[in-house]
C-alpha atoms as a PDB file:
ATOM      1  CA  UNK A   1     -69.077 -86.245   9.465  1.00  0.00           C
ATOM      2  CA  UNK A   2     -70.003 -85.445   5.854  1.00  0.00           C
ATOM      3  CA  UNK A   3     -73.311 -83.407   5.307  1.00  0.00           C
ATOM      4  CA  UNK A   4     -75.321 -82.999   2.416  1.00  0.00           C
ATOM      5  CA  UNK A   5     -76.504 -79.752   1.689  1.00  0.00           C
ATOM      6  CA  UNK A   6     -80.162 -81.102   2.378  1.00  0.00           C
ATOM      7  CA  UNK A   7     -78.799 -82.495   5.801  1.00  0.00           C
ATOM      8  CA  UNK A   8     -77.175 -79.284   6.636  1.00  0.00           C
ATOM      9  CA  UNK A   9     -80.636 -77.419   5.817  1.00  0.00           C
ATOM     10  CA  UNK A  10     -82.261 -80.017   8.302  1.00  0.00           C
ATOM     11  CA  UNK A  11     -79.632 -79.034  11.225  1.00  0.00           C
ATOM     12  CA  UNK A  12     -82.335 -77.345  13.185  1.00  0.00           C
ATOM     13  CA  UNK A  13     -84.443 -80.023  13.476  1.00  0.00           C
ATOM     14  CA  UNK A  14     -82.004 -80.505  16.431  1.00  0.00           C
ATOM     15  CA  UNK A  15     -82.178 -77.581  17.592  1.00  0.00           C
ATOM     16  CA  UNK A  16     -83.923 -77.065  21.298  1.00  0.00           C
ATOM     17  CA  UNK A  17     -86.185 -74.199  20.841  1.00  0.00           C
ATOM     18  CA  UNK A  18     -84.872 -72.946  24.031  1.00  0.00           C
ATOM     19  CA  UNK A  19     -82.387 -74.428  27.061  1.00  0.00           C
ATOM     20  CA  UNK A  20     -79.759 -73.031  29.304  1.00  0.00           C
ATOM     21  CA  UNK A  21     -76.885 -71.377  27.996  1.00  0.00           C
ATOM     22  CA  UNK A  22     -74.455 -74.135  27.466  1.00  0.00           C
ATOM     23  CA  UNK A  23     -76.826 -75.846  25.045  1.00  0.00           C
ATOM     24  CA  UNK A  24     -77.407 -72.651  23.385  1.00  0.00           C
ATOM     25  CA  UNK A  25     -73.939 -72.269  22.861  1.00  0.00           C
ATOM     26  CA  UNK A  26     -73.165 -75.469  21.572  1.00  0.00           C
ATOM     27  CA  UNK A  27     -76.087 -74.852  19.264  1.00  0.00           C
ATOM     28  CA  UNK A  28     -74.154 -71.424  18.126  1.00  0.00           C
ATOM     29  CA  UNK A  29     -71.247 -73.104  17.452  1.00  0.00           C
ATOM     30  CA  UNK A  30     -72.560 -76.478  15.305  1.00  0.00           C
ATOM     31  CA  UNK A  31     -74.724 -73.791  13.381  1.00  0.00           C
ATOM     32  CA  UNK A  32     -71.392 -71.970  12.265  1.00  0.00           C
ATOM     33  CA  UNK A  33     -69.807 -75.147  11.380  1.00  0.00           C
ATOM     34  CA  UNK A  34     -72.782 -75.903   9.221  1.00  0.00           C
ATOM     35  CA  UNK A  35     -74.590 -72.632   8.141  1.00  0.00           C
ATOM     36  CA  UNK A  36     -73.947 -72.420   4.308  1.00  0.00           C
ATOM     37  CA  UNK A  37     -72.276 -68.882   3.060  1.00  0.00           C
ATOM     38  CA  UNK A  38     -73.257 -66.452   0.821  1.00  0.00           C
ATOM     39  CA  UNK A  39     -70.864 -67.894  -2.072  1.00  0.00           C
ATOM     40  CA  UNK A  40     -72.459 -71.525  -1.355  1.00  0.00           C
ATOM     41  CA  UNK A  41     -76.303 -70.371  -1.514  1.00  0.00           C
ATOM     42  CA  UNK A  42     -75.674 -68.259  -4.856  1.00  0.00           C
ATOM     43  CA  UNK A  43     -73.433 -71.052  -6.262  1.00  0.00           C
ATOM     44  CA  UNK A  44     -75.607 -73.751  -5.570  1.00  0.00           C
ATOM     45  CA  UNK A  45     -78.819 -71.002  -6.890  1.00  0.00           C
ATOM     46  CA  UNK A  46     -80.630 -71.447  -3.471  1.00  0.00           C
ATOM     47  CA  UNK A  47     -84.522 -70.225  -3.603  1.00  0.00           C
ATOM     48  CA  UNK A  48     -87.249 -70.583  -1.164  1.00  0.00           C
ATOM     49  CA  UNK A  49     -90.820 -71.619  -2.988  1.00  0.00           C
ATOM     50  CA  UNK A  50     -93.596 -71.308  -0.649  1.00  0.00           C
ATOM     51  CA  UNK A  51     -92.197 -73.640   2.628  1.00  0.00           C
ATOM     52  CA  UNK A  52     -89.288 -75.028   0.510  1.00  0.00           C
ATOM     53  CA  UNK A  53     -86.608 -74.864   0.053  1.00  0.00           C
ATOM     54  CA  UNK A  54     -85.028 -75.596  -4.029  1.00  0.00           C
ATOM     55  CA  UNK A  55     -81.166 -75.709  -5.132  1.00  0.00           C
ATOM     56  CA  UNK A  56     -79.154 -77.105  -8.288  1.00  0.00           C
ATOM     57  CA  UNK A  57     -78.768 -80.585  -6.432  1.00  0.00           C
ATOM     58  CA  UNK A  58     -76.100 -81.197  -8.659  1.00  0.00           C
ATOM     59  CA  UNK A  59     -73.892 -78.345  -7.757  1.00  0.00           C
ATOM     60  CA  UNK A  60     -74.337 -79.112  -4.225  1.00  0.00           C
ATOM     61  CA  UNK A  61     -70.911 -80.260  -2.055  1.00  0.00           C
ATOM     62  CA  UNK A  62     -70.929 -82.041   0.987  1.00  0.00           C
ATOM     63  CA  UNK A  63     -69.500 -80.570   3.523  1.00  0.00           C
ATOM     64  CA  UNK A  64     -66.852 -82.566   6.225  1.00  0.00           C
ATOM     65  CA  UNK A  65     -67.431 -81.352   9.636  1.00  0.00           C
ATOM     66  CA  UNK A  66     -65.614 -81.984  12.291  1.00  0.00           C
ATOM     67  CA  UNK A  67     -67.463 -81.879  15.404  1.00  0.00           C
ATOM     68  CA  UNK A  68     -66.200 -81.833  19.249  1.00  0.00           C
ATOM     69  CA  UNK A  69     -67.248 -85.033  21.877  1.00  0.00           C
ATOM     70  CA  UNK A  70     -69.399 -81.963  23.304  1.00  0.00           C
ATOM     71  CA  UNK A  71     -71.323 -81.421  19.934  1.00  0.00           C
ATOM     72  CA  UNK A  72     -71.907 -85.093  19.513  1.00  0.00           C
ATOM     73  CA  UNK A  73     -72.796 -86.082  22.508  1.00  0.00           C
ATOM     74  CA  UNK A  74     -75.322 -83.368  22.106  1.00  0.00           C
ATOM     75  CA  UNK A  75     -76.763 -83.600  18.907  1.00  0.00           C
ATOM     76  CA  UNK A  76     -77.232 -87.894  20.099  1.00  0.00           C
ATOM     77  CA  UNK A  77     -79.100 -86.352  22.678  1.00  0.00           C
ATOM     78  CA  UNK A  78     -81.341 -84.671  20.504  1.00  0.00           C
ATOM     79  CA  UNK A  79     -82.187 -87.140  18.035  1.00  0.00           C
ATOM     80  CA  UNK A  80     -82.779 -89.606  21.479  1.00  0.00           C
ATOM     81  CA  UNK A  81     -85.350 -86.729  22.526  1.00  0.00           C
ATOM     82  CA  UNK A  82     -86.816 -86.956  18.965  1.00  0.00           C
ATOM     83  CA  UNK A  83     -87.170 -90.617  18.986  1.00  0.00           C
ATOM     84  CA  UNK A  84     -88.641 -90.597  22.528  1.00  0.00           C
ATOM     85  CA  UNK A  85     -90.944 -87.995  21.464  1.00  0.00           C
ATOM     86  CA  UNK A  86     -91.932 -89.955  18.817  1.00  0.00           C
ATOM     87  CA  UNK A  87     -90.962 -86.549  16.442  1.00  0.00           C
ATOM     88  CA  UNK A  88     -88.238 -88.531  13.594  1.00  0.00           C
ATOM     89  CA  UNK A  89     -89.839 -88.194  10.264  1.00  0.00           C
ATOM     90  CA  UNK A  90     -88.600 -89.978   6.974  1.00  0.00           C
ATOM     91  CA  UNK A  91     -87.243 -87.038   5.999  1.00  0.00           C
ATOM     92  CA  UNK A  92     -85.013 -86.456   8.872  1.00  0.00           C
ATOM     93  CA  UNK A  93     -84.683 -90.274   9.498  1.00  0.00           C
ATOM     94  CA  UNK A  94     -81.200 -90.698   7.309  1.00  0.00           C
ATOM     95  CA  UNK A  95     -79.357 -87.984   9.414  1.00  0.00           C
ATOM     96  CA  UNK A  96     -80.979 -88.905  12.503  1.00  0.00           C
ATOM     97  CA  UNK A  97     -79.003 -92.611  11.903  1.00  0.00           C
ATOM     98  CA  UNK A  98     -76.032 -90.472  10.910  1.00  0.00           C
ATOM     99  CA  UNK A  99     -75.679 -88.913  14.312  1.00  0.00           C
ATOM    100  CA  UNK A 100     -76.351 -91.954  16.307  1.00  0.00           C
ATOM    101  CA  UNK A 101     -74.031 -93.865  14.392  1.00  0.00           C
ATOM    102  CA  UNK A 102     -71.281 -91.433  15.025  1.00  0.00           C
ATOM    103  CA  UNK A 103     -68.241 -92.610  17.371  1.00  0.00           C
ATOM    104  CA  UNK A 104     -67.063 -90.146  20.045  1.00  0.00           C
END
């Protein structure tokens, strides 16, 4: 799956603030596939403002992650609970498609 740098900020959205191990685990490791590094933040001159986040959008990469069934299946899950919940905002409504759209 490619992932913007915005999407890859977004990645917690996902996130269950807590759950049993397992899902904590699986949380662990889609948050190292994703996290940005050092190099990336000071390449791509990221700053916090107040609650946002700003970056040079133009030096930003996408990033091609390859997830496991396990981490799909998981992060479908997710955006399902979101939807249920009624919780998807436009602004996490193009990566919320992204995951549901992706095949296991």
């Amino acid at each position: 799956m490619k992932l913007t740098v915005k999407e890859r900020l977004m990645f917690n959205t996902f996130y269950p603030r807590s759950g049993s191990i397992a899902e904590q685990q699986l949380v662990r490791a889609i948050d190292n596939k994703i996290v940005l590094s050092q190099e990336e933040v000071e390449e791509i001159n990221l700053k916090s403002i107040g609650q946002n986040l700003k970056w040079d959008k133009e030096k930003g990469k996408d990033l091609d992650v390859m997830f496991t069934n396990e981490e799909y299946k998981f992060l479908r899950l997710q955006v399902e609970k979101l939807d249920k919940e009624n919780r998807v905002t436009l602004e996490i409504l193009d990566l919320c498609l992204k995951v549901k759209g992706v095949k296991e």
